[in-house]
PDB file of N, CA and C in Angstrom:
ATOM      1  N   UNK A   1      -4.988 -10.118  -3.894  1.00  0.00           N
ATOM      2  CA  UNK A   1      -5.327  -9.375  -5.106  1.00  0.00           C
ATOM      3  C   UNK A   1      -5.557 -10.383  -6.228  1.00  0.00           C
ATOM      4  N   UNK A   2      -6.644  -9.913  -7.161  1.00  0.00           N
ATOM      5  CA  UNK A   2      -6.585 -10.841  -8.078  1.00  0.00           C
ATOM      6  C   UNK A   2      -5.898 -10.390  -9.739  1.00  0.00           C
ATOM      7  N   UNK A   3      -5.672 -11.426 -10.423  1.00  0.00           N
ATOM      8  CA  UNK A   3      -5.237 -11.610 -11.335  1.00  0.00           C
ATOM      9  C   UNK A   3      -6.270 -10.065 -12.403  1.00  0.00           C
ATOM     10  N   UNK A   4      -5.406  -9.309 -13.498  1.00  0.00           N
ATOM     11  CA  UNK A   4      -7.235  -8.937 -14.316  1.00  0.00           C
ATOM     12  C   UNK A   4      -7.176  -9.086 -15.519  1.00  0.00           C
ATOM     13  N   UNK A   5      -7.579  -9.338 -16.432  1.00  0.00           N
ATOM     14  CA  UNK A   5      -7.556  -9.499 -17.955  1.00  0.00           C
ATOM     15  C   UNK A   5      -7.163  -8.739 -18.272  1.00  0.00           C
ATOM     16  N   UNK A   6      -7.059  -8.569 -19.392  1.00  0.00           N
ATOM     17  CA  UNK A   6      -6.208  -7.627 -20.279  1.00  0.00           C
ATOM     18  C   UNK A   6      -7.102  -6.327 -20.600  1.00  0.00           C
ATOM     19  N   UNK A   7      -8.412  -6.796 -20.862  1.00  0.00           N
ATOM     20  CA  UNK A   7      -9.666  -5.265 -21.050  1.00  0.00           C
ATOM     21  C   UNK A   7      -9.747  -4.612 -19.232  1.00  0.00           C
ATOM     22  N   UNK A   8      -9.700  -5.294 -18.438  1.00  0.00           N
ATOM     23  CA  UNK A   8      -9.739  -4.297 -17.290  1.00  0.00           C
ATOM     24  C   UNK A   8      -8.290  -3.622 -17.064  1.00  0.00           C
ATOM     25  N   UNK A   9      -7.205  -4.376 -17.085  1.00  0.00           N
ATOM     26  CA  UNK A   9      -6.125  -3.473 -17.410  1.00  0.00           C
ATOM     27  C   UNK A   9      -5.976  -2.019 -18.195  1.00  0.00           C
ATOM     28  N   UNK A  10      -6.456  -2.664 -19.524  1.00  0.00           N
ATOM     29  CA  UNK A  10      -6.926  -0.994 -20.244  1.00  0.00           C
ATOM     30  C   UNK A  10      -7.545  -0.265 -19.497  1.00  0.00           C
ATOM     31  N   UNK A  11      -8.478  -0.443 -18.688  1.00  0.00           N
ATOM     32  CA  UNK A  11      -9.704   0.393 -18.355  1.00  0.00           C
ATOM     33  C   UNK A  11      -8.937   0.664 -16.765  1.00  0.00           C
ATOM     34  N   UNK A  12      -7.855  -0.200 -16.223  1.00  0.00           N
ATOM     35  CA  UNK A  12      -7.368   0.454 -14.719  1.00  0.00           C
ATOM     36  C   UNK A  12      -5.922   1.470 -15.467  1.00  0.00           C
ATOM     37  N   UNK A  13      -5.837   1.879 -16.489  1.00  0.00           N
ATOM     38  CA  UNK A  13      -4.463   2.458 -16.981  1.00  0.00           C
ATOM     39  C   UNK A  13      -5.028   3.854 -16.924  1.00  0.00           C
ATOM     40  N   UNK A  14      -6.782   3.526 -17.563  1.00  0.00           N
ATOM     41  CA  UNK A  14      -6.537   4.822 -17.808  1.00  0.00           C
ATOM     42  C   UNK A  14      -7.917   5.470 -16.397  1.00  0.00           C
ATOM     43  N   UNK A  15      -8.327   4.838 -15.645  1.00  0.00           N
ATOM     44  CA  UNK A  15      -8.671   5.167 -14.317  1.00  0.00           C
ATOM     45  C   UNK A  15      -7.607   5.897 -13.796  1.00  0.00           C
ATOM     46  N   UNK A  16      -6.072   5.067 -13.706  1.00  0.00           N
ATOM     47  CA  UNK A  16      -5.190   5.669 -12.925  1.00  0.00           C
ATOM     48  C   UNK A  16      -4.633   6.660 -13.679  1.00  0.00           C
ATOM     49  N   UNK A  17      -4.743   6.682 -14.871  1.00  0.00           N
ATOM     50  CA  UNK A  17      -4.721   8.272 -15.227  1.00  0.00           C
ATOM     51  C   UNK A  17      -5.160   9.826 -14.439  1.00  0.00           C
ATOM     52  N   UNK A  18      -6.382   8.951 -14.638  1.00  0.00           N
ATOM     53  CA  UNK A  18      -7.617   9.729 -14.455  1.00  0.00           C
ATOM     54  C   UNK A  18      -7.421  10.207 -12.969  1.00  0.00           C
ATOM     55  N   UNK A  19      -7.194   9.393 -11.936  1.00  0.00           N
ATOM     56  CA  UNK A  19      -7.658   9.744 -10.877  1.00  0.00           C
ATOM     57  C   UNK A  19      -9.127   9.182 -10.312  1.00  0.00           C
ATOM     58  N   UNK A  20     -10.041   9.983 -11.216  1.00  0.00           N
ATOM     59  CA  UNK A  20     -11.464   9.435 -11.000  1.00  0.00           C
ATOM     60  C   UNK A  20     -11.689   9.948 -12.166  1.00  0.00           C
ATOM     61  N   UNK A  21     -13.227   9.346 -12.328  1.00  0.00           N
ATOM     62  CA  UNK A  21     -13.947   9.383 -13.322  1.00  0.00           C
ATOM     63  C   UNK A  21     -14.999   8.950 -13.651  1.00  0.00           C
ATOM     64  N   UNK A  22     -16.128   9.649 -14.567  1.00  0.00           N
ATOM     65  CA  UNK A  22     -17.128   8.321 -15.204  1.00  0.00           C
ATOM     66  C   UNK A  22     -17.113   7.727 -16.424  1.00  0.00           C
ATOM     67  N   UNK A  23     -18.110   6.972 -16.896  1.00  0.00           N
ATOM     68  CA  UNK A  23     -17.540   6.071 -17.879  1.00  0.00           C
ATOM     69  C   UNK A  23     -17.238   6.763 -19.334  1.00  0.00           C
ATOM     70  N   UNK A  24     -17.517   7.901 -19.420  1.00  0.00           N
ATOM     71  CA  UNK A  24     -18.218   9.153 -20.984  1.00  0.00           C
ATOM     72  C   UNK A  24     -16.281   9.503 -20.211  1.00  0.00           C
ATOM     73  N   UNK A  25     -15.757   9.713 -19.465  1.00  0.00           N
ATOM     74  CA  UNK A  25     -14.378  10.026 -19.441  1.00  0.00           C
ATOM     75  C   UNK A  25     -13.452   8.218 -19.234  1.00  0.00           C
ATOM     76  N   UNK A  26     -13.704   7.379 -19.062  1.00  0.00           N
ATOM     77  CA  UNK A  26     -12.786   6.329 -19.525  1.00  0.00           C
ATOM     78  C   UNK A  26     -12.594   6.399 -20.774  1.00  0.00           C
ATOM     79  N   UNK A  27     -14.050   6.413 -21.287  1.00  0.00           N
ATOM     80  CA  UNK A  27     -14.010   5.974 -22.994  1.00  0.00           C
ATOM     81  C   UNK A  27     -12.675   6.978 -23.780  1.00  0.00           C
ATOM     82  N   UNK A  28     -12.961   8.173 -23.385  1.00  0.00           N
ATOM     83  CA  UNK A  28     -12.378   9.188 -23.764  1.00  0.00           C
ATOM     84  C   UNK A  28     -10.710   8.868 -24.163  1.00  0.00           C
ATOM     85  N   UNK A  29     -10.562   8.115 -22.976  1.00  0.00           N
ATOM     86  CA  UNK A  29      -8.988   7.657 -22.456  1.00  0.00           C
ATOM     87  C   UNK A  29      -8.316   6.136 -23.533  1.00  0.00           C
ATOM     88  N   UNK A  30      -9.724   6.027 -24.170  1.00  0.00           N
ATOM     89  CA  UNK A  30      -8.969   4.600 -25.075  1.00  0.00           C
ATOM     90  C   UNK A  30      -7.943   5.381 -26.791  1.00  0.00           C
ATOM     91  N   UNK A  31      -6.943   5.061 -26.966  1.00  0.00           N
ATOM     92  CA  UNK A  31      -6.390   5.233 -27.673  1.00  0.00           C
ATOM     93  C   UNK A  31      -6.942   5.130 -29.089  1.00  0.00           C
ATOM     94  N   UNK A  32      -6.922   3.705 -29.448  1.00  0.00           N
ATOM     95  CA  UNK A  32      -7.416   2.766 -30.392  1.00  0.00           C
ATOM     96  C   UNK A  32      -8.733   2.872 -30.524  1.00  0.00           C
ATOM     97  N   UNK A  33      -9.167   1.676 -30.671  1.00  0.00           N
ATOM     98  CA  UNK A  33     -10.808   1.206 -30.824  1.00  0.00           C
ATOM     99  C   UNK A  33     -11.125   1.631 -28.973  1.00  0.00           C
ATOM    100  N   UNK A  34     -12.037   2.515 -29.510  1.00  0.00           N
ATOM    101  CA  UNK A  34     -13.075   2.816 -27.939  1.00  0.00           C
ATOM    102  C   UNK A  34     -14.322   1.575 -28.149  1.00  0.00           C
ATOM    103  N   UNK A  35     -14.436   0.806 -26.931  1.00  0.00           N
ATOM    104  CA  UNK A  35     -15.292  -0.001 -26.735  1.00  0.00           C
ATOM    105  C   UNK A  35     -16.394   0.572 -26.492  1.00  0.00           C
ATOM    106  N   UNK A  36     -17.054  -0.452 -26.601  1.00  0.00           N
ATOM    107  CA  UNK A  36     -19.076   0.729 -26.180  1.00  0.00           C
ATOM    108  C   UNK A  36     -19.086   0.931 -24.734  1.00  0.00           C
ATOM    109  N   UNK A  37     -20.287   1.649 -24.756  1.00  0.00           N
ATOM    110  CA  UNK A  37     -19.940   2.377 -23.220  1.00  0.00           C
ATOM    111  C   UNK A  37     -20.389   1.355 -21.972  1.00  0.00           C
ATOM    112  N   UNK A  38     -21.353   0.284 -22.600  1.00  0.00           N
ATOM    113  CA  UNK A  38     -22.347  -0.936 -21.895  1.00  0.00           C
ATOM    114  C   UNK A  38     -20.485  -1.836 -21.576  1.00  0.00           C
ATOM    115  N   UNK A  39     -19.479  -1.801 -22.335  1.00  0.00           N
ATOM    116  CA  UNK A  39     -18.703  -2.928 -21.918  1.00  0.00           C
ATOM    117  C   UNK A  39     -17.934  -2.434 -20.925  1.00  0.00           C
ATOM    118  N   UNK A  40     -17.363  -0.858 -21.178  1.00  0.00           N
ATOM    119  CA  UNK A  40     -16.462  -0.390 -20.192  1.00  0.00           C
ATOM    120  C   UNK A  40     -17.663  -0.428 -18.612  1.00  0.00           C
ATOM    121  N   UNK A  41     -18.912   0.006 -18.773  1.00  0.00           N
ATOM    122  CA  UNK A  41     -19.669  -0.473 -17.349  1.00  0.00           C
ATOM    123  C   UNK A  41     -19.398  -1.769 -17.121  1.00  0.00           C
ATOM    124  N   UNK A  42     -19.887  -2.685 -17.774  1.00  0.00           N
ATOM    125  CA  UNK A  42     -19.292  -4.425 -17.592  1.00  0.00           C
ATOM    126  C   UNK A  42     -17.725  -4.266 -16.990  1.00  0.00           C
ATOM    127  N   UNK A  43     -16.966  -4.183 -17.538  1.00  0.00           N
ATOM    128  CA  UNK A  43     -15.475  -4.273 -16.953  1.00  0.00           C
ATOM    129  C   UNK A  43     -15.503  -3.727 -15.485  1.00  0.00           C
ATOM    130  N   UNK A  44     -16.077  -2.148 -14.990  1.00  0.00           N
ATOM    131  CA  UNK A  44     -15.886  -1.665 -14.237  1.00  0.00           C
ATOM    132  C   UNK A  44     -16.869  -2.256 -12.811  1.00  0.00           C
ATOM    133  N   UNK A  45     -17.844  -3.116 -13.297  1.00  0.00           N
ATOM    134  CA  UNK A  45     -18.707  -3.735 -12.357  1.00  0.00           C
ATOM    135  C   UNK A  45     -17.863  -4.883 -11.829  1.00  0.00           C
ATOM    136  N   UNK A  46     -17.111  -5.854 -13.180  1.00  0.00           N
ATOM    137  CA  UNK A  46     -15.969  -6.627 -12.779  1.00  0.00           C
ATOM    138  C   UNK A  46     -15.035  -6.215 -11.788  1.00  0.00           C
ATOM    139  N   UNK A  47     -14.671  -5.166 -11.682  1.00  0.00           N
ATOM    140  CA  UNK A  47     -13.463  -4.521 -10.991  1.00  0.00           C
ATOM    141  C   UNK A  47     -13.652  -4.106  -9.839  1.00  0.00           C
ATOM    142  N   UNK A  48     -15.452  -3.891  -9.703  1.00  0.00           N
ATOM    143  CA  UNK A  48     -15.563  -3.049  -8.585  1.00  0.00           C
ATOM    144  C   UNK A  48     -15.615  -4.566  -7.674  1.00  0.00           C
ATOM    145  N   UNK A  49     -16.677  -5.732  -8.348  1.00  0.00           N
ATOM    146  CA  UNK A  49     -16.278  -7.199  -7.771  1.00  0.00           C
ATOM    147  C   UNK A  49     -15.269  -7.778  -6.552  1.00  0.00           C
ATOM    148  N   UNK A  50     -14.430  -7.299  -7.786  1.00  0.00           N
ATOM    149  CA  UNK A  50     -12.980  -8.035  -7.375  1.00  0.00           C
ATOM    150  C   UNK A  50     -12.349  -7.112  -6.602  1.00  0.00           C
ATOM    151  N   UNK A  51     -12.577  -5.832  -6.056  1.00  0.00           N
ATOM    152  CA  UNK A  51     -12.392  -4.958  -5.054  1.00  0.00           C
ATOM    153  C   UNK A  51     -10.874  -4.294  -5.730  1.00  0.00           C
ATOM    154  N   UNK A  52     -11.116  -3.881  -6.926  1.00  0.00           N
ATOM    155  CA  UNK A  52      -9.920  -3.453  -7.509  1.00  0.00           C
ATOM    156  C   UNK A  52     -10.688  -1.646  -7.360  1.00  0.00           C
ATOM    157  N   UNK A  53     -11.830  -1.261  -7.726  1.00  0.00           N
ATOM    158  CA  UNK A  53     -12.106  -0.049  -7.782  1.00  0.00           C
ATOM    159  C   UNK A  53     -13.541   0.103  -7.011  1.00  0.00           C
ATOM    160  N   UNK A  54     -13.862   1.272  -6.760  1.00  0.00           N
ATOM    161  CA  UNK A  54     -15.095   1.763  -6.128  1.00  0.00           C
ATOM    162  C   UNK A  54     -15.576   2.719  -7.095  1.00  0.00           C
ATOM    163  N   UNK A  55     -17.042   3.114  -6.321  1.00  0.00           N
ATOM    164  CA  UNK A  55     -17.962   4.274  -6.606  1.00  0.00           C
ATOM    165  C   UNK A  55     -18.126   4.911  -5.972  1.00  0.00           C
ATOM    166  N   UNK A  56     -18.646   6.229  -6.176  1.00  0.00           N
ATOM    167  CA  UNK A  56     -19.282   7.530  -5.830  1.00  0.00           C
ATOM    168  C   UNK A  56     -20.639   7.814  -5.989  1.00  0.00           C
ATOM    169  N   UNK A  57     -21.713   7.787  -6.266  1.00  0.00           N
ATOM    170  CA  UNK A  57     -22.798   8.253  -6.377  1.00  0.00           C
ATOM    171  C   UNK A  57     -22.933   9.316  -6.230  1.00  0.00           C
ATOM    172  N   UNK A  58     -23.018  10.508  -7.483  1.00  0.00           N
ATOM    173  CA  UNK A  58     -23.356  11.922  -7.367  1.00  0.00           C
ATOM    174  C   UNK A  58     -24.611  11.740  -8.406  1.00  0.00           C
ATOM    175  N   UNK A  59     -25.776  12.170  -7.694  1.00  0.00           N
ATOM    176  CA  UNK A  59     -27.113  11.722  -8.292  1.00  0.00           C
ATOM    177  C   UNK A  59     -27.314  10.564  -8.672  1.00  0.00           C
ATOM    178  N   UNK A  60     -27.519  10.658 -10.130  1.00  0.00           N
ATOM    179  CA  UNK A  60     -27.353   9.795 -10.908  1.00  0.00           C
ATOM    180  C   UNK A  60     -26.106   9.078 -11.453  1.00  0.00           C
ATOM    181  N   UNK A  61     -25.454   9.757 -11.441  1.00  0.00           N
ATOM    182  CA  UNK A  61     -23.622   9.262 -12.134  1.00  0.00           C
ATOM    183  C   UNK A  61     -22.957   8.581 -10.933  1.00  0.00           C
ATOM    184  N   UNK A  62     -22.227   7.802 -11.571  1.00  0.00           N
ATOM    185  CA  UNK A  62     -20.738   7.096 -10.716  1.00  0.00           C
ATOM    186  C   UNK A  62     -19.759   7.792 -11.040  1.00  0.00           C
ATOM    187  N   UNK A  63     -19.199   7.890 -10.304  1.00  0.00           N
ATOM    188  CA  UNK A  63     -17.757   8.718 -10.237  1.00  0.00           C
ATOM    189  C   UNK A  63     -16.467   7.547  -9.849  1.00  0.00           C
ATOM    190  N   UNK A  64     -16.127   6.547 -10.527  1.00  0.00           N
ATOM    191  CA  UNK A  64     -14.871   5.774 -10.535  1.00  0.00           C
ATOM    192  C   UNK A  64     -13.935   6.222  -9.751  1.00  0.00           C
ATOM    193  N   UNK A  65     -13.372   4.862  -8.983  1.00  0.00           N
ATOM    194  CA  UNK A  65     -11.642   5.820  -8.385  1.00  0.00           C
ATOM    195  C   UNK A  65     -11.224   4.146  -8.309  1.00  0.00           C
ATOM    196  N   UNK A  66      -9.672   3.905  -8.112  1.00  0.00           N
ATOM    197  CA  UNK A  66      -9.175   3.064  -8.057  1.00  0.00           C
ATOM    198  C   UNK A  66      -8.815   2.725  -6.857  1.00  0.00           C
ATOM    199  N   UNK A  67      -8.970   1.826  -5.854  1.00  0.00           N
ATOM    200  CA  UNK A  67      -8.669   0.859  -4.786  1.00  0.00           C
ATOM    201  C   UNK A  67      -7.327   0.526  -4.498  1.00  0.00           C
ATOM    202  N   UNK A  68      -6.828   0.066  -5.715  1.00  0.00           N
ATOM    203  CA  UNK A  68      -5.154  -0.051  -5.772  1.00  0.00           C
ATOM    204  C   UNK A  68      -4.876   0.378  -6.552  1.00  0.00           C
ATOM    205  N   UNK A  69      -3.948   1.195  -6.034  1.00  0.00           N
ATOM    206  CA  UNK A  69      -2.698   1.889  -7.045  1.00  0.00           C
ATOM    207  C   UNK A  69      -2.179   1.058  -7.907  1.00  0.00           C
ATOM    208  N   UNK A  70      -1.714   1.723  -8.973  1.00  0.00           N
ATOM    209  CA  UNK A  70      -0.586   1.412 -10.095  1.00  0.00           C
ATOM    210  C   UNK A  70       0.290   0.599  -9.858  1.00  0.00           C
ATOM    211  N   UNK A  71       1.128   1.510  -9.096  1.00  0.00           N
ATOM    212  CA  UNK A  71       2.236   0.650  -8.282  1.00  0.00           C
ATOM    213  C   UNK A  71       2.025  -0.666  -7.409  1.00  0.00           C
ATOM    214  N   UNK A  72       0.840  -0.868  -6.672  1.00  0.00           N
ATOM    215  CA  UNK A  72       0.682  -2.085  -5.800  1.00  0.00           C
ATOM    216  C   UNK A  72       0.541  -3.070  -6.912  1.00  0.00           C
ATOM    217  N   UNK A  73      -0.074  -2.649  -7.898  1.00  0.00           N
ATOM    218  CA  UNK A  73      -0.880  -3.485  -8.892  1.00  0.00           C
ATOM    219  C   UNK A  73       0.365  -4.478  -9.463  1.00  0.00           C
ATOM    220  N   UNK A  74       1.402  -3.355  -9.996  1.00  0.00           N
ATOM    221  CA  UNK A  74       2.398  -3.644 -10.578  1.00  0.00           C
ATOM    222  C   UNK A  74       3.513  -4.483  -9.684  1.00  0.00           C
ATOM    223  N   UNK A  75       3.510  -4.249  -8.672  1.00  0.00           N
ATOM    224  CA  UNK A  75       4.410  -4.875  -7.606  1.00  0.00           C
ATOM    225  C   UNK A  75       4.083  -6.452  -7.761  1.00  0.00           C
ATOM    226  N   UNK A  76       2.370  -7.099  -7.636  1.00  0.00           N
ATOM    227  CA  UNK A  76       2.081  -7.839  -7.708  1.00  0.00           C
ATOM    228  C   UNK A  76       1.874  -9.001  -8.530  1.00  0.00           C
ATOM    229  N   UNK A  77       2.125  -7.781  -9.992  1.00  0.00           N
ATOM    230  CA  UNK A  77       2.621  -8.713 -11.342  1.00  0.00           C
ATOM    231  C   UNK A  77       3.787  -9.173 -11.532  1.00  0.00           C
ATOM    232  N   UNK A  78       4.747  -8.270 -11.005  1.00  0.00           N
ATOM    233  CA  UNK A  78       5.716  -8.898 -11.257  1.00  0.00           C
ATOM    234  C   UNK A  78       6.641  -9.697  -9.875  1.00  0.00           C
ATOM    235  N   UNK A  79       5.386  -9.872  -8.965  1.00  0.00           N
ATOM    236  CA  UNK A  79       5.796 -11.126  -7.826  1.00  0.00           C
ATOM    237  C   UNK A  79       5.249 -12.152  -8.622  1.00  0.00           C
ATOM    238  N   UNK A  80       3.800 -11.884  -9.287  1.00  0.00           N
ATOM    239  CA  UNK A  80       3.308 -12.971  -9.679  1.00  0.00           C
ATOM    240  C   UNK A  80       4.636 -13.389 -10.676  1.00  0.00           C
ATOM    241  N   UNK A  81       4.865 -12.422 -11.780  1.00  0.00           N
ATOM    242  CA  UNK A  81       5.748 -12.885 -12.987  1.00  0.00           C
ATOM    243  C   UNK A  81       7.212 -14.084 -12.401  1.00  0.00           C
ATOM    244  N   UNK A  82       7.814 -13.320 -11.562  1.00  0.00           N
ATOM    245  CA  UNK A  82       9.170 -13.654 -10.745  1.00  0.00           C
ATOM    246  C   UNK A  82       8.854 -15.242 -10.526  1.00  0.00           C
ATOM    247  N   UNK A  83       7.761 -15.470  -9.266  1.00  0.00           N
ATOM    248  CA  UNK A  83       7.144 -16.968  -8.750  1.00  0.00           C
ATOM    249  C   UNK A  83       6.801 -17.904 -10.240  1.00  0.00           C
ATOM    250  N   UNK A  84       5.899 -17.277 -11.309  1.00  0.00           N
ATOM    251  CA  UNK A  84       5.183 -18.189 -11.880  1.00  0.00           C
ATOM    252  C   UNK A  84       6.301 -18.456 -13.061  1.00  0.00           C
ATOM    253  N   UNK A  85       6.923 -17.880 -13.001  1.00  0.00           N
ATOM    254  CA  UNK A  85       7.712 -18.007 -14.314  1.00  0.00           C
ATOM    255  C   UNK A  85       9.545 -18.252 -14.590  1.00  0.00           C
ATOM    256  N   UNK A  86       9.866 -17.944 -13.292  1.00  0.00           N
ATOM    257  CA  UNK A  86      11.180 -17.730 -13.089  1.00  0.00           C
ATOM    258  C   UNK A  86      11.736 -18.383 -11.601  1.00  0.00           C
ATOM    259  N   UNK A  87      10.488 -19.054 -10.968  1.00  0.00           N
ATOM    260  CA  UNK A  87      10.568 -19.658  -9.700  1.00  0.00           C
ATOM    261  C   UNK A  87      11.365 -18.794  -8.514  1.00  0.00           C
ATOM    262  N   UNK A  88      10.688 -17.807  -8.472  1.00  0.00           N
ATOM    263  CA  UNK A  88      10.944 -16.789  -7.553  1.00  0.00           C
ATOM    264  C   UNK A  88      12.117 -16.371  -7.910  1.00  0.00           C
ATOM    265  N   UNK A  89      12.822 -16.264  -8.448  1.00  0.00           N
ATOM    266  CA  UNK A  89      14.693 -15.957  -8.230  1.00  0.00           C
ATOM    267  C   UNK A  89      14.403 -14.612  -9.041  1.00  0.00           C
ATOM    268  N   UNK A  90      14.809 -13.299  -8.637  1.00  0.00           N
ATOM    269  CA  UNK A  90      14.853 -11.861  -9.165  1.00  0.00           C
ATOM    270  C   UNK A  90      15.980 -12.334 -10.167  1.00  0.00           C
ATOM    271  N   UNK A  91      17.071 -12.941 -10.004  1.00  0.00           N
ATOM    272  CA  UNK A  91      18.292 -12.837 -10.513  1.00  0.00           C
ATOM    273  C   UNK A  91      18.261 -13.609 -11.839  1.00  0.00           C
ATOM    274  N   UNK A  92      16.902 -14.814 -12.055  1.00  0.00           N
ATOM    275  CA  UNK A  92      16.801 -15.649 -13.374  1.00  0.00           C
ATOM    276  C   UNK A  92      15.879 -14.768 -14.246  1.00  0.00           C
ATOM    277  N   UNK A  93      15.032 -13.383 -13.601  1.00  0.00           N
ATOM    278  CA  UNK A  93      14.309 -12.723 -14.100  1.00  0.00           C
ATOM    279  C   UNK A  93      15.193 -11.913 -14.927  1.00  0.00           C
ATOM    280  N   UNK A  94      16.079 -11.308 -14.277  1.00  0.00           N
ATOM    281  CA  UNK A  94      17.333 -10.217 -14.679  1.00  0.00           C
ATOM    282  C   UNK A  94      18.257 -10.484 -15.975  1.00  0.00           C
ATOM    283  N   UNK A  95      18.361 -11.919 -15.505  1.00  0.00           N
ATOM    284  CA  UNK A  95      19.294 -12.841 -16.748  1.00  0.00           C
ATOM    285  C   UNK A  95      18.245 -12.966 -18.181  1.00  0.00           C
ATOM    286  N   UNK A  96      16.897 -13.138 -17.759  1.00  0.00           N
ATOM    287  CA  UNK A  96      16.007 -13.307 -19.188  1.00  0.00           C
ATOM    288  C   UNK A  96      16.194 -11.631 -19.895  1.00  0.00           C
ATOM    289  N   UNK A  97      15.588 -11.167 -19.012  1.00  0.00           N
ATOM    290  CA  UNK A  97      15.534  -9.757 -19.440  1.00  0.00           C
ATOM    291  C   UNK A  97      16.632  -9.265 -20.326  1.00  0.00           C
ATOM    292  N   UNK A  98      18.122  -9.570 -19.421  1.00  0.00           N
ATOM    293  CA  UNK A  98      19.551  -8.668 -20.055  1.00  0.00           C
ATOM    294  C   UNK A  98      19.772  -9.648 -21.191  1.00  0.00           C
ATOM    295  N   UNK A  99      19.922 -10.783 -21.700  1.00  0.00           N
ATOM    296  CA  UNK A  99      19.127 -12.087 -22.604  1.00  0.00           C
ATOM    297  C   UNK A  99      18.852 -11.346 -24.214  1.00  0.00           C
ATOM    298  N   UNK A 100      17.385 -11.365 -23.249  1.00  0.00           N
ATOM    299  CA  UNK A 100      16.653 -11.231 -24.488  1.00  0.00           C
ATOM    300  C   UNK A 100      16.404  -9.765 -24.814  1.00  0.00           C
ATOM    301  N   UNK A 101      16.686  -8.681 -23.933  1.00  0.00           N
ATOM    302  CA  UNK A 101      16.880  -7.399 -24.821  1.00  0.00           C
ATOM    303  C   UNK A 101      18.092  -6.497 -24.990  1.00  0.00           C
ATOM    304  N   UNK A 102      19.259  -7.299 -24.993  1.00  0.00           N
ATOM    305  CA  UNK A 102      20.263  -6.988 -25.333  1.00  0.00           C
ATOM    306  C   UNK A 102      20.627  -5.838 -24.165  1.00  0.00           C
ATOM    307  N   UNK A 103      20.714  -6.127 -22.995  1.00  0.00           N
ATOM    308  CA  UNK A 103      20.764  -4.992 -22.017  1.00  0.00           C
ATOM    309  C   UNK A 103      22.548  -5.013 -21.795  1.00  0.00           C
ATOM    310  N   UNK A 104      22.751  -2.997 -21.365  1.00  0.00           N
ATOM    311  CA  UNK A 104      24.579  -3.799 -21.309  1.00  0.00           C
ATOM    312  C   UNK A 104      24.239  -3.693 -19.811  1.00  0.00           C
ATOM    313  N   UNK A 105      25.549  -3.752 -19.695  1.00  0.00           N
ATOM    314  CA  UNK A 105      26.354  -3.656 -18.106  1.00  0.00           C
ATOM    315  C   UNK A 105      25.681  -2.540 -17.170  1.00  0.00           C
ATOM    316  N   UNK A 106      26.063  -1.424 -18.198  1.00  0.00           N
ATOM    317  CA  UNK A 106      25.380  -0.134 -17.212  1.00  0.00           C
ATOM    318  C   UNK A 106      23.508  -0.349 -16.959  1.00  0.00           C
ATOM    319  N   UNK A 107      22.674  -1.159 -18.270  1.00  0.00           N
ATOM    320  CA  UNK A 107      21.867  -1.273 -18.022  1.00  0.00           C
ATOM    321  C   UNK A 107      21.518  -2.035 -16.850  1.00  0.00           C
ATOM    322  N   UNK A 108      22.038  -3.177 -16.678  1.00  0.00           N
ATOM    323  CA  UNK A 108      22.078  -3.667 -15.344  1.00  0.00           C
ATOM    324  C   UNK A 108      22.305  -3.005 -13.802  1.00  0.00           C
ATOM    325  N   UNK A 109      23.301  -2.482 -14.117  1.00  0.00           N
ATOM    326  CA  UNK A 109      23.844  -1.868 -12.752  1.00  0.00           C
ATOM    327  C   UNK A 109      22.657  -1.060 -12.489  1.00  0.00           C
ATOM    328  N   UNK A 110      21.752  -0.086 -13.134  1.00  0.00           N
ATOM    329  CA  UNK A 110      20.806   0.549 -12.999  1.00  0.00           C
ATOM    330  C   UNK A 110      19.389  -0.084 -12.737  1.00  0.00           C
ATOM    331  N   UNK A 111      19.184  -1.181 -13.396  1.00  0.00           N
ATOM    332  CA  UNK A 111      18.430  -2.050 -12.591  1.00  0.00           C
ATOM    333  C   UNK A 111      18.629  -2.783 -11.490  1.00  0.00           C
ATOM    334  N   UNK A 112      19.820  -2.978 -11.114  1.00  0.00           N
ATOM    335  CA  UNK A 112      20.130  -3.227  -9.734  1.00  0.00           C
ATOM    336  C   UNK A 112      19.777  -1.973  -8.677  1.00  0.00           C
ATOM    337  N   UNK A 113      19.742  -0.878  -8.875  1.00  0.00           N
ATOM    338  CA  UNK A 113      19.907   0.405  -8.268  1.00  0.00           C
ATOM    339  C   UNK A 113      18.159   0.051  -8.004  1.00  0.00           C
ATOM    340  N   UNK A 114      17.603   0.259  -8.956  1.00  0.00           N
ATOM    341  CA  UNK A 114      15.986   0.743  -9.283  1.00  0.00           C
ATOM    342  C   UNK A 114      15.758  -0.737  -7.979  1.00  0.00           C
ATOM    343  N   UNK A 115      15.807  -1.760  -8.018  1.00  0.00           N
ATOM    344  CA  UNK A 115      15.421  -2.442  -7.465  1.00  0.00           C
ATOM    345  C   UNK A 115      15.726  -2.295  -5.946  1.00  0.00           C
ATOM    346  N   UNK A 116      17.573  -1.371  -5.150  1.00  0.00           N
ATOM    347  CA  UNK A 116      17.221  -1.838  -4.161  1.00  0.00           C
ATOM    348  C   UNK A 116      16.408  -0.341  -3.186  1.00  0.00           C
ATOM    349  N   UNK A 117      16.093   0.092  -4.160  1.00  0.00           N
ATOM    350  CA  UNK A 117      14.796   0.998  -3.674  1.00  0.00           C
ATOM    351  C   UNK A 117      13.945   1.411  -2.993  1.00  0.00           C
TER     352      UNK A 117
END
């Protein structure tokens, strides 16, 4: 799997919203500043690239769907995060985390739970 910028992220948040979709319903899905409709096609040509999402062809329209789930996606960030940043150890990840956001005890124990899942 590859790595995705931060604008295809936006645009796989709200795919996996979506389910499916075309691009007149991504746009729909931006919170903030909606990008033009020529960039969210750019992003989604990126994505389809990198085998993160596919198409549909109904006539004329694409109909978007996502390749990988949320969850795989996410699994993979935070293998990437764990390896690139914390040298694999779950447990130096746990220590930054409880650290730096003031997590208590019970918060832990519950992330211990969530993790052995």
């Amino acid at each position: 799997m590859k790595q995705l910028t931060k604008a295809e992220e936006e645009v796989m948040h709200i795919l996996w919203e979506l389910g499916e979709g075309i691009i007149k319903d991504i746009l729909k899905g931006f919170k903030d500043k909606t990008p033009a409709y020529n960039t969210v096609a750019t992003v989604l040509k990126v994505l389809k690239k990198k085998e993160i999402v596919d198409y549909k062809a109904i006539g004329t329209t694409y109909v978007y769907f996502a390749l990988v789930s949320k969850e795989e996606y996410s699994s993979y960030q935070m293998k990437h995060l764990m390896t690139n940043y914390f040298g694999g150890s779950f447990t130096r990840l746990a220590a930054f985390f409880a650290k730096d956001n003031d997590m208590t005890l019970d918060d832990l124990e519950l992330m211990l739970k969530e993790s052995k899942k």
